[in-house]
C-alpha atoms as a PDB file:
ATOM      1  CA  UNK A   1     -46.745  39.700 -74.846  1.00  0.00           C
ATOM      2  CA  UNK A   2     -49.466  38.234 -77.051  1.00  0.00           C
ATOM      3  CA  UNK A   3     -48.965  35.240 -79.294  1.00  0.00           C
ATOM      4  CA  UNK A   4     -47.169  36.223 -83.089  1.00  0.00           C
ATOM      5  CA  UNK A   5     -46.943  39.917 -81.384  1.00  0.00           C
ATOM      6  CA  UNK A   6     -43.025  39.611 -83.173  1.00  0.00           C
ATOM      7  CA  UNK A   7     -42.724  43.287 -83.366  1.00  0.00           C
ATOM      8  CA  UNK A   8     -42.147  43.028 -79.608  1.00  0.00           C
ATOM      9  CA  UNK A   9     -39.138  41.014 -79.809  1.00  0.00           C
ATOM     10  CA  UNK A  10     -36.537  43.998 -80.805  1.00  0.00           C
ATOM     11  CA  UNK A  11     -34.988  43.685 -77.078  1.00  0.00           C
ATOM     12  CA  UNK A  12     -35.421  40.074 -76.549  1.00  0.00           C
ATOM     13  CA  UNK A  13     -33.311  37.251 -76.280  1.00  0.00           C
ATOM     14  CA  UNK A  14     -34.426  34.175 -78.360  1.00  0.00           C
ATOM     15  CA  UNK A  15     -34.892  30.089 -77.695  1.00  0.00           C
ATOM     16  CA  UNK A  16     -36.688  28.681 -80.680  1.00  0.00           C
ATOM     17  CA  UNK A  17     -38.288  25.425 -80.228  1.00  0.00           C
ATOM     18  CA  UNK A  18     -38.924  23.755 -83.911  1.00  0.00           C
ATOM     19  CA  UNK A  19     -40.010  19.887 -85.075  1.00  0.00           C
ATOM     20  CA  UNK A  20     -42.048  17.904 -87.395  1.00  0.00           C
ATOM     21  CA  UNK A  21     -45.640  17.779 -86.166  1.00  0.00           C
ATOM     22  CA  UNK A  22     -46.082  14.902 -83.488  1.00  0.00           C
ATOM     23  CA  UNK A  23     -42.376  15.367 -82.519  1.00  0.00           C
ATOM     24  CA  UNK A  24     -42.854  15.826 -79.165  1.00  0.00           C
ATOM     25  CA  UNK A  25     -41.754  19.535 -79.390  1.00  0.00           C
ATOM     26  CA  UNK A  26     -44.841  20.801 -77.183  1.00  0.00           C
ATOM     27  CA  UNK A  27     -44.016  18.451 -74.869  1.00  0.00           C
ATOM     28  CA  UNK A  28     -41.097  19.367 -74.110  1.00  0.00           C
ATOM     29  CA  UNK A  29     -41.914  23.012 -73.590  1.00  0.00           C
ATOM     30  CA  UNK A  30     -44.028  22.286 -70.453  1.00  0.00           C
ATOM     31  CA  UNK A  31     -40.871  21.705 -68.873  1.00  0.00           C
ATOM     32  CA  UNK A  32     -39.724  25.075 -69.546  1.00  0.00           C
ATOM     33  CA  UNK A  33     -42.821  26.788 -68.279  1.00  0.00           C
ATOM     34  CA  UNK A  34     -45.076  26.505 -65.312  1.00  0.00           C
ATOM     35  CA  UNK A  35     -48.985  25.622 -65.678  1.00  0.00           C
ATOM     36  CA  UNK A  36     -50.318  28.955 -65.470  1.00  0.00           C
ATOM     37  CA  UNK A  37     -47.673  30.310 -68.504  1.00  0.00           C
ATOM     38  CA  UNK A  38     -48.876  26.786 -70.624  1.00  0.00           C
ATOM     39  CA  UNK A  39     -52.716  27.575 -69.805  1.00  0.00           C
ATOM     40  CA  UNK A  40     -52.470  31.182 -70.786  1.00  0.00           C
ATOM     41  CA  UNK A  41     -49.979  30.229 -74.170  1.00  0.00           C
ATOM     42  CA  UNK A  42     -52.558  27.453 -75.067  1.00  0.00           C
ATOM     43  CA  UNK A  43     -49.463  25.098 -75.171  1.00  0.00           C
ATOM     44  CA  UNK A  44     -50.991  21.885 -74.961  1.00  0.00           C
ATOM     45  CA  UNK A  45     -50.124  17.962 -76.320  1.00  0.00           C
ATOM     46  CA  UNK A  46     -52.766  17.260 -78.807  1.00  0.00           C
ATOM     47  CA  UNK A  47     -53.928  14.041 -80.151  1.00  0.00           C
ATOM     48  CA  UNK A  48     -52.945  14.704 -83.985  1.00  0.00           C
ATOM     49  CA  UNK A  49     -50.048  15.904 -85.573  1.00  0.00           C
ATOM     50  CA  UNK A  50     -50.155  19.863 -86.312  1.00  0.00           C
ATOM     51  CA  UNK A  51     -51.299  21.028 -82.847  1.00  0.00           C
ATOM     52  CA  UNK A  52     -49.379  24.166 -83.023  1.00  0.00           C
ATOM     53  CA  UNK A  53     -50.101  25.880 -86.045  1.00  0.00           C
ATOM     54  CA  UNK A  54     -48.712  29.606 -85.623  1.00  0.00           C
ATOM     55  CA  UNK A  55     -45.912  31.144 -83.912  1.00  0.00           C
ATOM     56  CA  UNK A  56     -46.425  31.507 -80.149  1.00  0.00           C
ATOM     57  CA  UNK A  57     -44.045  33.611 -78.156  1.00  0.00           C
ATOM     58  CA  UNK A  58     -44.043  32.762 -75.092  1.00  0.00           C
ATOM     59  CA  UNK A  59     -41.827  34.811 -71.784  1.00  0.00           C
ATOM     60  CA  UNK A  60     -40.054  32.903 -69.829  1.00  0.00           C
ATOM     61  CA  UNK A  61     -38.381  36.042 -67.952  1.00  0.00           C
ATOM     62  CA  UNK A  62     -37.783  39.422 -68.615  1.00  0.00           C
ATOM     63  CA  UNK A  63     -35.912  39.691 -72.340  1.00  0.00           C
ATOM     64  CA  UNK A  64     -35.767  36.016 -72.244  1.00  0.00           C
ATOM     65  CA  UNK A  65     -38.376  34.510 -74.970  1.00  0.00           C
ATOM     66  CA  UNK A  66     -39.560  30.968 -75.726  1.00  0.00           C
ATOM     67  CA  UNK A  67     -40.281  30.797 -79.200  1.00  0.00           C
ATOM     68  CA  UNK A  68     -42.601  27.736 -80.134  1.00  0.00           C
ATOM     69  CA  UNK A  69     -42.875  26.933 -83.759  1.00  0.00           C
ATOM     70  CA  UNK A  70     -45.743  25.395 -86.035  1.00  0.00           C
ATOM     71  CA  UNK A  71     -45.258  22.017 -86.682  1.00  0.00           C
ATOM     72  CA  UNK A  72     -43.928  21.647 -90.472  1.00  0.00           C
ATOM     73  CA  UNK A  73     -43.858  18.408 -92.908  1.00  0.00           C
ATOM     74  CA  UNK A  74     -47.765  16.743 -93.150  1.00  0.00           C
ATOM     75  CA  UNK A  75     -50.105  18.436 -91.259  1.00  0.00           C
ATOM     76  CA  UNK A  76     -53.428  16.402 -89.824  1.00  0.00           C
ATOM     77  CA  UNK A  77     -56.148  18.121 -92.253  1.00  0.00           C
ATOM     78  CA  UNK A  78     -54.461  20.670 -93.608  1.00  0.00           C
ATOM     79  CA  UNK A  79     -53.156  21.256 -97.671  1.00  0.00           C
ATOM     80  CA  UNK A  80     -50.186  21.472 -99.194  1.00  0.00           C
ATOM     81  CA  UNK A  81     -50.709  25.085 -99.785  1.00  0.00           C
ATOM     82  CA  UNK A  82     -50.769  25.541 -95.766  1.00  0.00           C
ATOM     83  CA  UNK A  83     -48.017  23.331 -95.432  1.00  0.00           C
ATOM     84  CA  UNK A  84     -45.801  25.255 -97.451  1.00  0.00           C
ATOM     85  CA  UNK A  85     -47.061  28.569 -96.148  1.00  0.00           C
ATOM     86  CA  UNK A  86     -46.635  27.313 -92.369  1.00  0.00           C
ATOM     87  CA  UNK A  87     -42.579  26.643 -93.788  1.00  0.00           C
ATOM     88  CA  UNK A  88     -42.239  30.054 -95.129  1.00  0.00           C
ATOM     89  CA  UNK A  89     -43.323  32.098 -92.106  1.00  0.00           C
ATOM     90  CA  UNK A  90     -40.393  29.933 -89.992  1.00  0.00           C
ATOM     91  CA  UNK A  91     -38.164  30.993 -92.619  1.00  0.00           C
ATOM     92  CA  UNK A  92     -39.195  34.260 -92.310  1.00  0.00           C
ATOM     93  CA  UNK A  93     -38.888  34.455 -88.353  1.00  0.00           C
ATOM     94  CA  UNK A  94     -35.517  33.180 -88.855  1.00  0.00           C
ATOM     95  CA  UNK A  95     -34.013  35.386 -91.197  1.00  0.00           C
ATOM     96  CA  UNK A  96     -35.509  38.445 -89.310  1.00  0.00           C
ATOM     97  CA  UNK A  97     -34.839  37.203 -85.664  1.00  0.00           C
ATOM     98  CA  UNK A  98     -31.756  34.936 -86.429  1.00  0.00           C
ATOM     99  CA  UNK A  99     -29.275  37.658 -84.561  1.00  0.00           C
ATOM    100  CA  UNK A 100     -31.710  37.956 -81.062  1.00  0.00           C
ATOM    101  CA  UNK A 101     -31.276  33.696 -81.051  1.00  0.00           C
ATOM    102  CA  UNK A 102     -29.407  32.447 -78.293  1.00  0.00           C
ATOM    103  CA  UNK A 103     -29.937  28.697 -79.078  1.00  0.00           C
ATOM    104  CA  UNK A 104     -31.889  26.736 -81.156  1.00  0.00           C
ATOM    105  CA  UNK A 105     -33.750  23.246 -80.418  1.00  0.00           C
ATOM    106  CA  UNK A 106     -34.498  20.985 -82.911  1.00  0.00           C
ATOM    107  CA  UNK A 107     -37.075  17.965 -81.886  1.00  0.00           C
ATOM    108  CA  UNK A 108     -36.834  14.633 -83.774  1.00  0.00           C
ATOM    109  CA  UNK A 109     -39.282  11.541 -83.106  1.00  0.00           C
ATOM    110  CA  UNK A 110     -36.622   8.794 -82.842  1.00  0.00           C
ATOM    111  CA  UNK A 111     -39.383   5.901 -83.071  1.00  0.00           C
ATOM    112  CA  UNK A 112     -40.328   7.039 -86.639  1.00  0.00           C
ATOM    113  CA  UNK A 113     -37.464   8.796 -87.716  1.00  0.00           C
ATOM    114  CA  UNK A 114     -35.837   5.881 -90.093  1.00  0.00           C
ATOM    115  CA  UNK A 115     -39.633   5.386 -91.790  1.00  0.00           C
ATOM    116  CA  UNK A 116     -39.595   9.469 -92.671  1.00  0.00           C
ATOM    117  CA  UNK A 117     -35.898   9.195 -93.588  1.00  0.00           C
ATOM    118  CA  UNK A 118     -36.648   6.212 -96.144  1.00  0.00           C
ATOM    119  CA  UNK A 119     -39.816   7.583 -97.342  1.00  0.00           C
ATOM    120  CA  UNK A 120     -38.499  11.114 -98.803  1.00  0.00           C
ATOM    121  CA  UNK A 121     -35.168   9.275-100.263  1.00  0.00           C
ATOM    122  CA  UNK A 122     -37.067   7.090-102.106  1.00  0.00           C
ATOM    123  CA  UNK A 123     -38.670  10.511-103.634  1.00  0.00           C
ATOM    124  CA  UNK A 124     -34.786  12.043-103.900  1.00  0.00           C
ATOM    125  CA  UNK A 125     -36.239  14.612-101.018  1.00  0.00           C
ATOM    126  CA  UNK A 126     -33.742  15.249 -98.319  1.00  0.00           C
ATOM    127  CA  UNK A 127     -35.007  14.312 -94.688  1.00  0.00           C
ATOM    128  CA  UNK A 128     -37.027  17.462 -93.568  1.00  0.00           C
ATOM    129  CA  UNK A 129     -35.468  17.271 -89.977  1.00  0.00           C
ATOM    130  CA  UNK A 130     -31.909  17.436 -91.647  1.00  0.00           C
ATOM    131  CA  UNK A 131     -32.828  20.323 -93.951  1.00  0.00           C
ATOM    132  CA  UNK A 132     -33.903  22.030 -90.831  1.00  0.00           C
ATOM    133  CA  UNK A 133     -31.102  21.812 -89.111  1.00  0.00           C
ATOM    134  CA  UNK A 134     -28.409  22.991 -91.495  1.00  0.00           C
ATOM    135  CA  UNK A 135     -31.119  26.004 -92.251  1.00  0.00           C
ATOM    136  CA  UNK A 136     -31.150  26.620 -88.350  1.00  0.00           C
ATOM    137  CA  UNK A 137     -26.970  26.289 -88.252  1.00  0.00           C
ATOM    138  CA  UNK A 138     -26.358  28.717 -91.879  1.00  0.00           C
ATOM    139  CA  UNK A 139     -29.346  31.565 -90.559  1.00  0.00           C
ATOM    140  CA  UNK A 140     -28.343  32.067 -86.635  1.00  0.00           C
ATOM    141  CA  UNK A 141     -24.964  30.758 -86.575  1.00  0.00           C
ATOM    142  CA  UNK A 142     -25.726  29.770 -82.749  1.00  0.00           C
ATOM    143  CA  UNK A 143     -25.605  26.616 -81.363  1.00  0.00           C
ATOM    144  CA  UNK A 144     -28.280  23.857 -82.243  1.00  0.00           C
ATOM    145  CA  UNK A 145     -29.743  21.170 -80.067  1.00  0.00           C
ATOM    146  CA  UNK A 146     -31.097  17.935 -81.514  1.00  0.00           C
ATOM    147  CA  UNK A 147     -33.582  16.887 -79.119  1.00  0.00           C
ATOM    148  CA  UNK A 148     -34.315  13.086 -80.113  1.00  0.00           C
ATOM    149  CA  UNK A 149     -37.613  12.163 -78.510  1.00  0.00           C
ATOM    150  CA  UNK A 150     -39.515   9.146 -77.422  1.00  0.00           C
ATOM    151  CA  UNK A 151     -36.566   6.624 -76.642  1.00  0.00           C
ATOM    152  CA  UNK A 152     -38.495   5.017 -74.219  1.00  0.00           C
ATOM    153  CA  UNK A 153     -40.658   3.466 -76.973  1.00  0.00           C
ATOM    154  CA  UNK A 154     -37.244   1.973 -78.465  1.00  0.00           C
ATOM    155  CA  UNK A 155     -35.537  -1.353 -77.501  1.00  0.00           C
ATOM    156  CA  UNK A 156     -31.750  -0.952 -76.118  1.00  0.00           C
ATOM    157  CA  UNK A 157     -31.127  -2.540 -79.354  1.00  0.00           C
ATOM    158  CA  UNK A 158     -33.001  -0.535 -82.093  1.00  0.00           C
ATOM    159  CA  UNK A 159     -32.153   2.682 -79.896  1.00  0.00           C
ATOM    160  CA  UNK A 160     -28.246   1.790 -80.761  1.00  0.00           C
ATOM    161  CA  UNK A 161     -29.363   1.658 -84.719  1.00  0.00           C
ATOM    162  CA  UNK A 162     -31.386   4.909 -84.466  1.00  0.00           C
ATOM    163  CA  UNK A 163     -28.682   6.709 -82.706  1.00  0.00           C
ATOM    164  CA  UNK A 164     -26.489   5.641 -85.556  1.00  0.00           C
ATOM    165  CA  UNK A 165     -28.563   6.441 -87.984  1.00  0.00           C
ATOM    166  CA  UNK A 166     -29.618   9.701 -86.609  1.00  0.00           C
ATOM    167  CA  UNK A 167     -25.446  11.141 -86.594  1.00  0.00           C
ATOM    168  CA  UNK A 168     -25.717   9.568 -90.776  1.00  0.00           C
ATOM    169  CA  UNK A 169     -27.918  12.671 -91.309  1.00  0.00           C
ATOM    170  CA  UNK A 170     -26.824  15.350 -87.964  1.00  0.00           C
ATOM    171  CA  UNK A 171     -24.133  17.997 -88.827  1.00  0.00           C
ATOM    172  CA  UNK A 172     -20.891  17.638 -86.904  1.00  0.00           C
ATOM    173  CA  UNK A 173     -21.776  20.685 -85.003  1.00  0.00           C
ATOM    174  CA  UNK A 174     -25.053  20.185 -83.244  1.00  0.00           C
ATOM    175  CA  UNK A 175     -25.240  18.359 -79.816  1.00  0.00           C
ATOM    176  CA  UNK A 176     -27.834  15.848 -79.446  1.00  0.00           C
ATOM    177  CA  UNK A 177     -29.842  14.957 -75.992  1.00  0.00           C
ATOM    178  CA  UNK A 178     -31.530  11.338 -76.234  1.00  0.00           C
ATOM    179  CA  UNK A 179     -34.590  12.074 -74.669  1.00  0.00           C
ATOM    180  CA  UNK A 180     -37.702  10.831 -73.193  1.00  0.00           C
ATOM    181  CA  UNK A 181     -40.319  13.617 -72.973  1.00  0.00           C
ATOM    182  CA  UNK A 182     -43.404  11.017 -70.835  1.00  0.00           C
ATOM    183  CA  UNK A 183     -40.657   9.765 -68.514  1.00  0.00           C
ATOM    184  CA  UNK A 184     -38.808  12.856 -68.409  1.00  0.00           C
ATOM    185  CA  UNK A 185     -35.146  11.236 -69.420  1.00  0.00           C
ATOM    186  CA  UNK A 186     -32.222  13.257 -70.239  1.00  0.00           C
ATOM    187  CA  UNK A 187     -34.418  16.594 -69.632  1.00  0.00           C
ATOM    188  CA  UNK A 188     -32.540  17.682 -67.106  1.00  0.00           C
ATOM    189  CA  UNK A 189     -29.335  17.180 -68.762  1.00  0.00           C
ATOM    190  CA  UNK A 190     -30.680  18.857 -71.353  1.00  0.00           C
ATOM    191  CA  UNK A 191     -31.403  21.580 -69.511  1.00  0.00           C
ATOM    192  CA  UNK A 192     -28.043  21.724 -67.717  1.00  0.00           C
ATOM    193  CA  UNK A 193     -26.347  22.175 -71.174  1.00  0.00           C
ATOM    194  CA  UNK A 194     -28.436  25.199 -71.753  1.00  0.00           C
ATOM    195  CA  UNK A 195     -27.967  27.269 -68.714  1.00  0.00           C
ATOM    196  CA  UNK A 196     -24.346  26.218 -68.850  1.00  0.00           C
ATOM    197  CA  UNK A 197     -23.996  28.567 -72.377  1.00  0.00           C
ATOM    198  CA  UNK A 198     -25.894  31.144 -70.831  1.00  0.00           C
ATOM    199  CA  UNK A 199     -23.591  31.524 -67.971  1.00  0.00           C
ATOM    200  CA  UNK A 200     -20.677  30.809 -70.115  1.00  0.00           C
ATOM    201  CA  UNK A 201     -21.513  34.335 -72.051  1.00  0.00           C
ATOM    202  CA  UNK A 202     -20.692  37.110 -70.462  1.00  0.00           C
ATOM    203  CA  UNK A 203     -23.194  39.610 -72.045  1.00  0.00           C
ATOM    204  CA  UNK A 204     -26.237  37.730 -70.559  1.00  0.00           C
ATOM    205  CA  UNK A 205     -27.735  38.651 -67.584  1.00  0.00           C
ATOM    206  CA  UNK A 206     -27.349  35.888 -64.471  1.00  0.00           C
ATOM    207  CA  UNK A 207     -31.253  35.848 -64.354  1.00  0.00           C
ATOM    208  CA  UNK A 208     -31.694  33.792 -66.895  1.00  0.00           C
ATOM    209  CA  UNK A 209     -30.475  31.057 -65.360  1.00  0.00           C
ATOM    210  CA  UNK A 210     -33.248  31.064 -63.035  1.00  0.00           C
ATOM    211  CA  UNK A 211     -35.990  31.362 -65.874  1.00  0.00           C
ATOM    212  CA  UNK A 212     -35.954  27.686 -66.650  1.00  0.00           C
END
């Protein structure tokens, strides 16, 4: 399966990985994939926001597809006219591939998320990573995962104010994982959560509980 090859997905099972760039969102993916599958994806951390800039598909098992999003929001040297076109091909994935979805993840930088939040109110924008979310809940009608990243970079004491802040902006329905992507906290549980809906539906094969 090459990168953006979407015609290929028809039979597949989808786990879309989305975020603002710098999120943490790629990441996060190397610990759904060994080295060899990250070397030959290109999925790497980069330095500046907007690593990722096109859709990579990426198998984790047979029928079972990782689905790692460009970054959207401000993009390190890019326009406005390739920010908005990066936002319109992950609405277009979306609305074509919403049905295959098995589960949606979400990534949010917790360190920085109140400066973004305050920043586009004070413009009368809604938050980007809140728009994103209801979009993923209305298109797929699956489950969504908030992944809130870089924690450790929070006091126990700002971390409580984030987290509230966070559920002022969260739908009721998604679940959201506290996590730490460089010290690898709440990854696992993370994970645990996923592979528990896989085995709770009875259409999906038992492999892919193995493919993560």
């Amino acid at each position: 399966m090459k990168n953006q090859n979407v015609d290929l997905l028809r039979d597949h099972h989808l786990i879309t990985f989305s975020g603002r760039p710098n999120a943490g969102k790629s990441s996060l993916i190397l610990y759904f994939i060994s080295k060899t599958t990250a070397k030959k994806y290109k999925i790497r951390v980069g330095k500046t926001p907007g690593t990722t800039t096109r859709i990579n598909l990426i198998p984790l098992c047979n029928n079972l597809t990782l689905v790692d999003l460009p970054g959207f929001g401000k993009l390190h040297r890019k326009g406005k006219h390739f920010e908005e076109k990066t936002k319109d091909k992950i609405i277009e994935f979306f609305e074509k591939y919403g049905a295959q979805i098995l589960f949606s993840l979400h990534i949010i930088d917790l360190y920085t998320f109140e400066q973004q939040v305050k920043s586009l109110e004070r413009k009368n924008i809604i938050p980007i990573d809140q728009e994103m979310v209801e979009f993923l809940l209305e298109v797929t009608d699956k489950p969504v995962f908030v992944v809130a990243n870089k924690i450790d970079r929070l006091s126990a004491l700002e971390l409580q104010k984030q987290m509230k802040l966070l559920l002022q902006y969260m739908p009721e329905e998604v679940e959201i994982f506290y996590v730490s992507c460089r010290t690898k906290y709440g990854i696992n549980d993370l994970k645990k959560r996923m592979k528990a809906l896989i085995k709770k539906n009875p259409k999906l094969p038992d492999r892919y509980l193995n493919c993560f």
